[in-house]
Protein backbone atom coordinates (compact mmCIF):
# COMPACT_ATOMS: atom_id res chain seq x y z
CA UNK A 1 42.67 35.82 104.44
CA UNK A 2 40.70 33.26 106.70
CA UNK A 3 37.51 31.36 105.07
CA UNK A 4 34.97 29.49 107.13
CA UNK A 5 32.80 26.50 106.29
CA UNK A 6 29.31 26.90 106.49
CA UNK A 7 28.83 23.22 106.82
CA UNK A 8 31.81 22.13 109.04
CA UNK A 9 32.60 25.33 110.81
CA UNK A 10 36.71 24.98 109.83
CA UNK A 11 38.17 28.33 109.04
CA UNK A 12 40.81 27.88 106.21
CA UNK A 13 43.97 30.17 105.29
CA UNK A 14 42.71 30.64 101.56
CA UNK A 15 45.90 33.47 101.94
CA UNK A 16 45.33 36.06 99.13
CA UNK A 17 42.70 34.35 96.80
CA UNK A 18 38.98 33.95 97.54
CA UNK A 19 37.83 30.10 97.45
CA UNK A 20 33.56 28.83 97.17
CA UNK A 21 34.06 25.39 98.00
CA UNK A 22 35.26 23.57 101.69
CA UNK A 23 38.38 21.34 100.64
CA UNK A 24 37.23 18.91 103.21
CA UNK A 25 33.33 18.70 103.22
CA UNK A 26 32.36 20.11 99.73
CA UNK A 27 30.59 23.12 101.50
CA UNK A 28 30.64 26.60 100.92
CA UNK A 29 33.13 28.84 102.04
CA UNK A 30 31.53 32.25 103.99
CA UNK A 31 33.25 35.22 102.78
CA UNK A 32 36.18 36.78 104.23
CA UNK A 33 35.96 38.07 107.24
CA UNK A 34 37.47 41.77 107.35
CA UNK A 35 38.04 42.37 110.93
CA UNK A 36 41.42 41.97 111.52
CA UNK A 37 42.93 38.95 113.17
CA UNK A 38 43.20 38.97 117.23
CA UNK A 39 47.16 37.96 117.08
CA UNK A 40 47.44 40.34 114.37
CA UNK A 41 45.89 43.41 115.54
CA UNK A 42 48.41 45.83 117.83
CA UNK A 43 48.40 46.57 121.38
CA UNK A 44 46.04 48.92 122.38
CA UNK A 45 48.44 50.07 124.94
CA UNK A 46 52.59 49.83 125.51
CA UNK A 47 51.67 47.58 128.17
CA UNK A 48 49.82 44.80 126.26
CA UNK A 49 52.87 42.38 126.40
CA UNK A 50 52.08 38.51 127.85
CA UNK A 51 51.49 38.78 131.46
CA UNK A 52 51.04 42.42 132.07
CA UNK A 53 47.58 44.30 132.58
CA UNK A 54 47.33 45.65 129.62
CA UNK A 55 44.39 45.39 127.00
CA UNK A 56 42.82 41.56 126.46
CA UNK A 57 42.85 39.93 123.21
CA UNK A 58 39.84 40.46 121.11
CA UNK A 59 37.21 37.22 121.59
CA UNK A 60 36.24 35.80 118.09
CA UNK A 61 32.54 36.10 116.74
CA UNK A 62 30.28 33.14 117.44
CA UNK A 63 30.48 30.18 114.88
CA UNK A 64 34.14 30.46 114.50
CA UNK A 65 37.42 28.52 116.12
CA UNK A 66 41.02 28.52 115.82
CA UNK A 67 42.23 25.48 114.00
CA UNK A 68 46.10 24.56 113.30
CA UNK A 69 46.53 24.83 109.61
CA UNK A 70 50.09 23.43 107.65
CA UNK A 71 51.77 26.33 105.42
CA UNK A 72 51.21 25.53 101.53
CA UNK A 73 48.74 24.40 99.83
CA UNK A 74 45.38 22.89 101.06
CA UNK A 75 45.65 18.95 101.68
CA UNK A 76 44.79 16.71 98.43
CA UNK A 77 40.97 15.65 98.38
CA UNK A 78 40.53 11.91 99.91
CA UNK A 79 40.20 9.14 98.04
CA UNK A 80 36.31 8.14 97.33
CA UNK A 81 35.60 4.59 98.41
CA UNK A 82 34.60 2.12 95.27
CA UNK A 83 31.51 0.97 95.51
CA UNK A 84 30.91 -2.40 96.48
CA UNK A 85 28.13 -3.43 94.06
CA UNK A 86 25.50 -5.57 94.90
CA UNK A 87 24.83 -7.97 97.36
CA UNK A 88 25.54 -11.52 96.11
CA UNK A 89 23.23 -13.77 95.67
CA UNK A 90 23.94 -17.74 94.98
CA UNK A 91 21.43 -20.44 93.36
CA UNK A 92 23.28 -22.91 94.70
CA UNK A 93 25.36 -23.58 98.57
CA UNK A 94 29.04 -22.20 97.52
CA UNK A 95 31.63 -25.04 97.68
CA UNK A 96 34.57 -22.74 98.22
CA UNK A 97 34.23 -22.03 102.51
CA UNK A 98 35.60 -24.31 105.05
CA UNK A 99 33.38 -27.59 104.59
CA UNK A 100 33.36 -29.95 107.22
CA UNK A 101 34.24 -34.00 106.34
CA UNK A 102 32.60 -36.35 108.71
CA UNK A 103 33.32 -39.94 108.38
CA UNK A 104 30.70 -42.09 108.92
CA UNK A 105 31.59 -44.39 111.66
CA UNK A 106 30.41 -47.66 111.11
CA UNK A 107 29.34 -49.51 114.66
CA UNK A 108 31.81 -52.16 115.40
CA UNK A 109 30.79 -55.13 114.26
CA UNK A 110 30.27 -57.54 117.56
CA UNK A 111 32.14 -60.73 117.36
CA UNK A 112 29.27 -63.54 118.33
CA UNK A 113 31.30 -66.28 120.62
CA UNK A 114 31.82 -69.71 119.84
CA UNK A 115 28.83 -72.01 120.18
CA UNK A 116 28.56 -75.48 120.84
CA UNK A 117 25.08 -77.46 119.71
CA UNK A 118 23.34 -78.99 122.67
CA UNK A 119 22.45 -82.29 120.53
CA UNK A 120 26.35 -82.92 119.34
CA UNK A 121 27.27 -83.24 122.92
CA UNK A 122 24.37 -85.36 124.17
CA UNK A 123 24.74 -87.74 121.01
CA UNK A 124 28.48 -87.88 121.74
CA UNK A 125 27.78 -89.12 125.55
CA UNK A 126 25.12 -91.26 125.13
CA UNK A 127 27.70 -92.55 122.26
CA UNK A 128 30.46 -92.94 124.71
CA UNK A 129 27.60 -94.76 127.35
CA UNK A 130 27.08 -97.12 124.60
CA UNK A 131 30.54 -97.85 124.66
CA UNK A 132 31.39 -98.47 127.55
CA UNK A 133 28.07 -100.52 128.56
CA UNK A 134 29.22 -102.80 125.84
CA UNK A 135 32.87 -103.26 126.60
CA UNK A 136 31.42 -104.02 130.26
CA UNK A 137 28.77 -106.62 128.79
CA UNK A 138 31.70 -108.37 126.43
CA UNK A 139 34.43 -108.14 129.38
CA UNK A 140 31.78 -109.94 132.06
CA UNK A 141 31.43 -112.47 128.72
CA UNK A 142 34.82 -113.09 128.64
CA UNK A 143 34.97 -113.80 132.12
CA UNK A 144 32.38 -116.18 132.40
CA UNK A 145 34.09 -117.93 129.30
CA UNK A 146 37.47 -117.92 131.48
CA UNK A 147 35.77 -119.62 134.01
CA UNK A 148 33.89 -122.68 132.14
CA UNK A 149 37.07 -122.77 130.12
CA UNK A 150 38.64 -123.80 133.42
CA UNK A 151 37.52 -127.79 132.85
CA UNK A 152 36.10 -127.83 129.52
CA UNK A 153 37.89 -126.74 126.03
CA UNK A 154 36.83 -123.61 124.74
CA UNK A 155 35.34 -123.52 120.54
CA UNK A 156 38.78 -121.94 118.63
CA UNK A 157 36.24 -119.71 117.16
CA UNK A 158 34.48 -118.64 120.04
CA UNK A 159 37.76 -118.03 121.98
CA UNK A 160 38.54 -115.75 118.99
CA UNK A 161 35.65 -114.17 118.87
CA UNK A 162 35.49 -113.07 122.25
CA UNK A 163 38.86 -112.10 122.17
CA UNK A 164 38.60 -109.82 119.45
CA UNK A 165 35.74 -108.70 120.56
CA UNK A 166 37.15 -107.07 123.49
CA UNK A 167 39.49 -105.41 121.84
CA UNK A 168 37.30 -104.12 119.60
CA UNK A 169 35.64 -102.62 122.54
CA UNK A 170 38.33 -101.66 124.08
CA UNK A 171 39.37 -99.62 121.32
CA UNK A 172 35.39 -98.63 120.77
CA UNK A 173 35.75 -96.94 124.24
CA UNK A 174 39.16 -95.35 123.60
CA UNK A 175 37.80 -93.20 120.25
CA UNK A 176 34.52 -92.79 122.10
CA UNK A 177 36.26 -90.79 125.16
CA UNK A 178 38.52 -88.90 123.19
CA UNK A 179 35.46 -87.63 120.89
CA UNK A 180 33.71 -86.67 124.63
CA UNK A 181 36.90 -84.91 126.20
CA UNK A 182 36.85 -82.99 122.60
CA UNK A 183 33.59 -82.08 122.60
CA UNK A 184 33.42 -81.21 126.49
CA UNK A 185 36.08 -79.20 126.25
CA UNK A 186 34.84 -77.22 122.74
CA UNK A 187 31.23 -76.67 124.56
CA UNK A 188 33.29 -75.50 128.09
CA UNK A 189 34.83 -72.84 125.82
CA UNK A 190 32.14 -71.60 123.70
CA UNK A 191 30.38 -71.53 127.24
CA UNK A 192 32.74 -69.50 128.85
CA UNK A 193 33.29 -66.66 126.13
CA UNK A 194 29.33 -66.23 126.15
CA UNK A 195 29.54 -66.24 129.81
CA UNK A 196 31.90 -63.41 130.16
CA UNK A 197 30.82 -61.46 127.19
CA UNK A 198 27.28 -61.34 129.10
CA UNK A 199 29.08 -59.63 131.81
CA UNK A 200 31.40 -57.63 129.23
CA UNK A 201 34.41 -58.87 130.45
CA UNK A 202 37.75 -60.62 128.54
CA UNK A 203 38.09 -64.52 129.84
CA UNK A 204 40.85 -64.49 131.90
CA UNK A 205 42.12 -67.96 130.51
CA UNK A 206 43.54 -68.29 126.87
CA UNK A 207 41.92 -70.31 124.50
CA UNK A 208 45.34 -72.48 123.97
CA UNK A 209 45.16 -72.51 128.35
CA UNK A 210 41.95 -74.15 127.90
CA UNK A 211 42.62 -76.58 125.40
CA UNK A 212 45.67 -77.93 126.62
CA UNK A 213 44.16 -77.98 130.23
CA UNK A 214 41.27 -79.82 129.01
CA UNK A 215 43.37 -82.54 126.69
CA UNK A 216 46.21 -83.52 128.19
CA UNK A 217 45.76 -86.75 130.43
CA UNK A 218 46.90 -86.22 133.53
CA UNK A 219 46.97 -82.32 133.56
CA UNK A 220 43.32 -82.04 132.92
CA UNK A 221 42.54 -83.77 136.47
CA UNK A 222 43.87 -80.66 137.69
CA UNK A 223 42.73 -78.11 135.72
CA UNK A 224 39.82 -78.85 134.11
CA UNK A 225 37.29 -78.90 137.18
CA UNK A 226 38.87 -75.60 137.88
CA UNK A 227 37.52 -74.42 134.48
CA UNK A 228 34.55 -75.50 135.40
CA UNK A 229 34.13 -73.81 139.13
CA UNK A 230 34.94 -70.63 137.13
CA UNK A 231 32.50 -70.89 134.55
CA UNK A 232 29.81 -71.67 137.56
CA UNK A 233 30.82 -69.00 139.26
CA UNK A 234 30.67 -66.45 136.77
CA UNK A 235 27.24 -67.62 135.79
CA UNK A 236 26.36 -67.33 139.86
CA UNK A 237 24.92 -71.35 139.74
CA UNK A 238 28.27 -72.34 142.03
CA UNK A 239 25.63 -72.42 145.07
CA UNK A 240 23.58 -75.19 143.77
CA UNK A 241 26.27 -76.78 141.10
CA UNK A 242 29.10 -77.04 144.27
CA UNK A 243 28.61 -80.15 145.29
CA UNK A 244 27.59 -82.12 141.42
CA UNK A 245 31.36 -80.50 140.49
CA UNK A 246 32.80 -82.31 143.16
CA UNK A 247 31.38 -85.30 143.39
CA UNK A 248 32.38 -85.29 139.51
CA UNK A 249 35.72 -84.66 140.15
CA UNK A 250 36.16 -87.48 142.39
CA UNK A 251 34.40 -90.06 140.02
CA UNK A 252 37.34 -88.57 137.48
CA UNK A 253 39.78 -89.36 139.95
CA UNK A 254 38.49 -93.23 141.02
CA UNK A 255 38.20 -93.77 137.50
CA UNK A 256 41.91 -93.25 136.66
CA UNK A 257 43.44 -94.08 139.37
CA UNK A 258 40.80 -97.60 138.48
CA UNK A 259 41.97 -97.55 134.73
CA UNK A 260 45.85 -96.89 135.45
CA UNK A 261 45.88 -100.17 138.28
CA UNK A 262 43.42 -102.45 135.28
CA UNK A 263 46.27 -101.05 132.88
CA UNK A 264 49.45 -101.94 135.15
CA UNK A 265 47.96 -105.42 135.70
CA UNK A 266 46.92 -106.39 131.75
CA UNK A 267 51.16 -107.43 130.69
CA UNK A 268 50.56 -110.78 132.40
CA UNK A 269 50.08 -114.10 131.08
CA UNK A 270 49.02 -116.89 133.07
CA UNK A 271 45.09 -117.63 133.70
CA UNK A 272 44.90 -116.18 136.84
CA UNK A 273 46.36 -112.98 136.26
CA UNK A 274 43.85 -112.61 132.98
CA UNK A 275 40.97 -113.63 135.10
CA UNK A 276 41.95 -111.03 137.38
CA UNK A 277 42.51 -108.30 134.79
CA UNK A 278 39.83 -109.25 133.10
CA UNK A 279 37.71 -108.42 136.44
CA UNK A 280 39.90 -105.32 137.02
CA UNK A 281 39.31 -103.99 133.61
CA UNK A 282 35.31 -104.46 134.05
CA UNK A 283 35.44 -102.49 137.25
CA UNK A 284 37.55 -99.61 135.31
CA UNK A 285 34.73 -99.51 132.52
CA UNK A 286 32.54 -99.52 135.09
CA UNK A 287 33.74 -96.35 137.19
CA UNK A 288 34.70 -94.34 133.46
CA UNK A 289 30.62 -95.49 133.16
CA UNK A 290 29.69 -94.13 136.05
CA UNK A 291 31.97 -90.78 135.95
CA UNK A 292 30.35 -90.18 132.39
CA UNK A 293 26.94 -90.38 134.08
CA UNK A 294 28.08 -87.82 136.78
CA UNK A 295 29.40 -85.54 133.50
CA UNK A 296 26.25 -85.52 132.25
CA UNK A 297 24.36 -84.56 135.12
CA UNK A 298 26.93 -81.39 136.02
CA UNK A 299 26.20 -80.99 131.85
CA UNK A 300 22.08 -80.90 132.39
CA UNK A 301 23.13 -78.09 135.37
CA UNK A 302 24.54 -76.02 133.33
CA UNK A 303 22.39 -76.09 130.14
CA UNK A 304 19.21 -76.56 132.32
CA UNK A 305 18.92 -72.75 131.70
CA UNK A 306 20.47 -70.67 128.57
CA UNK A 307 23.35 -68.42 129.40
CA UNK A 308 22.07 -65.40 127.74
CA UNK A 309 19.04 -65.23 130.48
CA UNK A 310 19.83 -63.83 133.99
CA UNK A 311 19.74 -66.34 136.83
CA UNK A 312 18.45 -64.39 139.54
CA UNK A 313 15.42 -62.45 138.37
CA UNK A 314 13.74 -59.32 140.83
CA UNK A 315 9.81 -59.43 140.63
CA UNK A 316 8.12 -56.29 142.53
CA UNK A 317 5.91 -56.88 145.06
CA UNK A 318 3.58 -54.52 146.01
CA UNK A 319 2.92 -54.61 150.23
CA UNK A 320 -0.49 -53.75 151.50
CA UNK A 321 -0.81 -51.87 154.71
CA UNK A 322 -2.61 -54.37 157.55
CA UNK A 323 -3.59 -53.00 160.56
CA UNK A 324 -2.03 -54.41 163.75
CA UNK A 325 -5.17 -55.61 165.68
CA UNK A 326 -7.16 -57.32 162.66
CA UNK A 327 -5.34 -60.30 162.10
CA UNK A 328 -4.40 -61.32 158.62
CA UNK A 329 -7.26 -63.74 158.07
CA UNK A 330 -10.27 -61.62 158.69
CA UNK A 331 -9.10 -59.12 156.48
CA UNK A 332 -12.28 -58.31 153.69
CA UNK A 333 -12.02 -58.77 150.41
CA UNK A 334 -10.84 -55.82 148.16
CA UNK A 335 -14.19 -56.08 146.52
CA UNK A 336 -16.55 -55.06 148.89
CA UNK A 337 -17.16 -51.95 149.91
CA UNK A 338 -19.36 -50.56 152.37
CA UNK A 339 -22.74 -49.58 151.20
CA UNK A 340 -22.91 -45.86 152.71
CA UNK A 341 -19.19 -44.93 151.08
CA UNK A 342 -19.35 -42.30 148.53
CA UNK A 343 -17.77 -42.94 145.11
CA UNK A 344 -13.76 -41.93 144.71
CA UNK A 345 -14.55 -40.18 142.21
CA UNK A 346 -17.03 -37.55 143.61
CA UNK A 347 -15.61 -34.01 144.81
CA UNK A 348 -15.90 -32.89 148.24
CA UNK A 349 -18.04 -30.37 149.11
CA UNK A 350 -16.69 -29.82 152.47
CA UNK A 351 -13.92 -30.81 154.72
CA UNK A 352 -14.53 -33.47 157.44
CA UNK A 353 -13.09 -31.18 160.40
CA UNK A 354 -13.81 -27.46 159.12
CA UNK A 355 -17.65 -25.84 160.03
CA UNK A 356 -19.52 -25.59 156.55
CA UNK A 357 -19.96 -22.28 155.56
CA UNK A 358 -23.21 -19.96 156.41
């Protein structure tokens, strides 16, 4: 016995007992159809068999289909789906999702270079002037005392004085240039790691490099001018500060090679020989004088404009068109203006080349 849905149109095998209700949709079940099924019903003829011309199959009535259908008993009912209850709703941002952690990152903190004051260094070589300006004044003394103690006895005190008193400049001077080669050589560092920080870039040259290159006697002939041409150069004044650097360098050199001659001559001990180093040592404090003059000038080139500021500064300049057959001279004046020119800022009417219109 074959039921059919009203709602879903599937025909069920309800077999021998009459159902109401669609297993599937909840619908109601049409009543059984009586006509008997097409695969059930007989041949009309002997020769109805598959593939001979017998009688056709009857067709089924409209609304109804063939559907396969398992033997038994009609499939359990599916499971309803629970409801899912309202919607939720929070006062508050939930804490339990994926929360992103983002660490502050605190801007490096910039490491300001070394920095030399501009009065230390000027006190220390106008100190070291002083100096040497009086170990020059009590060496030319002491020469002039050698030579009116060449007939006439010299005061015990006064030769003792004068004695000691070169020494005591002597030894004046020696303190005096090792505070100036410090202090040089601090303010060439400190002006080298602003330099190259200004152009973000590492100094090539170790701070140790520096120092010892700077320091030591004889290797800072060598090195320390080359110092020097570097910092110019990375601070573009080599163009102009050339030929101060050199001269320099060659006052350094005079004055050593002056100094090491006035100290190779000072172990002897007759009169002459002291006259003589007595002159050779005034000469030496001279040229030290005069290379210290020469350090402070290529010192005032350097500092004659802060480090921080650009050397080279572009100013624009705005050209004005000239014609070519009015000279420059009888050019008017921006101010006037011809008396029949309309103002700028009047429209115009009409175009200078188009008719006006009728």
């Amino acid at each position: 016995m074959i039921q059919v849905c009203s709602r879903c149109g599937t025909r069920w095998n309800v077999r021998d007992r009459q159902r109401v209700w669609c297993p599937r949709c909840q619908g109601s079940l049409l009543a059984p159809s009586a006509e008997p099924e097409p695969q059930w019903s007989a041949p009309s003829s002997a020769g109805g068999q598959p593939g001979g011309g017998g009688g056709t199959p009857r067709r089924l009535p409209s609304g109804y289909r063939w559907i396969a259908v398992r033997p038994g008993a009609a499939p359990p009912p599916r499971r309803p789906r629970r409801p899912l209850g309202p919607t939720p709703r929070y006062t508050v941002i939930p804490r339990w999702g994926l929360q992103d952690h983002f660490e502050s990152v605190l801007p490096a903190e910039q490491v300001e270079p070394p920095k030399t004051s501009t009065r230390m260094v000027q006190a220390t070589l106008l100190t070291a002037m002083v100096a040497l300006i009086f170990a020059v004044v009590v060496h030319i003394a002491n020469y002039a005392l050698l030579l009116y103690n060449r007939s006439t006895l010299l005061n015990p005190i006064v030769a003792g004085v004068a004695t000691w008193a070169g020494v005591a400049a002597s030894v004046l001077v020696f303190f005096a240039l090792i505070a100036t080669t410090v202090v040089l050589a601090n303010w060439l560092i400190a002006r080298r790691a602003v330099a190259f920080a200004r152009h973000e870039l590492p100094d090539p040259r170790p701070v140790w490099q520096l120092w010892l290159g700077c320091l030591l006697p004889v290797v800072n002939l060598f090195w320390a001018p080359v110092f020097v041409i570097e910092l110019a150069r990375v601070e573009a004044r080599l163009t102009w500060l050339r030929t101060p650097i050199v001269v320099w360098w060659c006052a350094w050199w005079a004055s050593f090679l002056v100094s090491t001659f006035a100290f190779a001559t000072s172990f002897t001990r007759d009169a002459q020989g002291i006259a003589n180093n007595t002159v050779a040592i005034t000469i030496a404090y001279l040229t030290a004088l005069a290379a210290l003059l020469l350090t402070a000038k290529m010192y005032r080139g350097f500092e004659h404009q802060a480090v921080d500021r650009p050397v080279k500064r572009w100013v624009m300049v705005t050209a004005e068109p000239q014609s070519h057959g009015t000279p420059a001279g009888d050019s008017e004046p921006k101010d006037a203006e011809p008396k029949d020119a309309e103002p700028e800022s009047a429209p115009r009417v009409e175009s200078d080349r188009d008719e006006p219109a009728a």
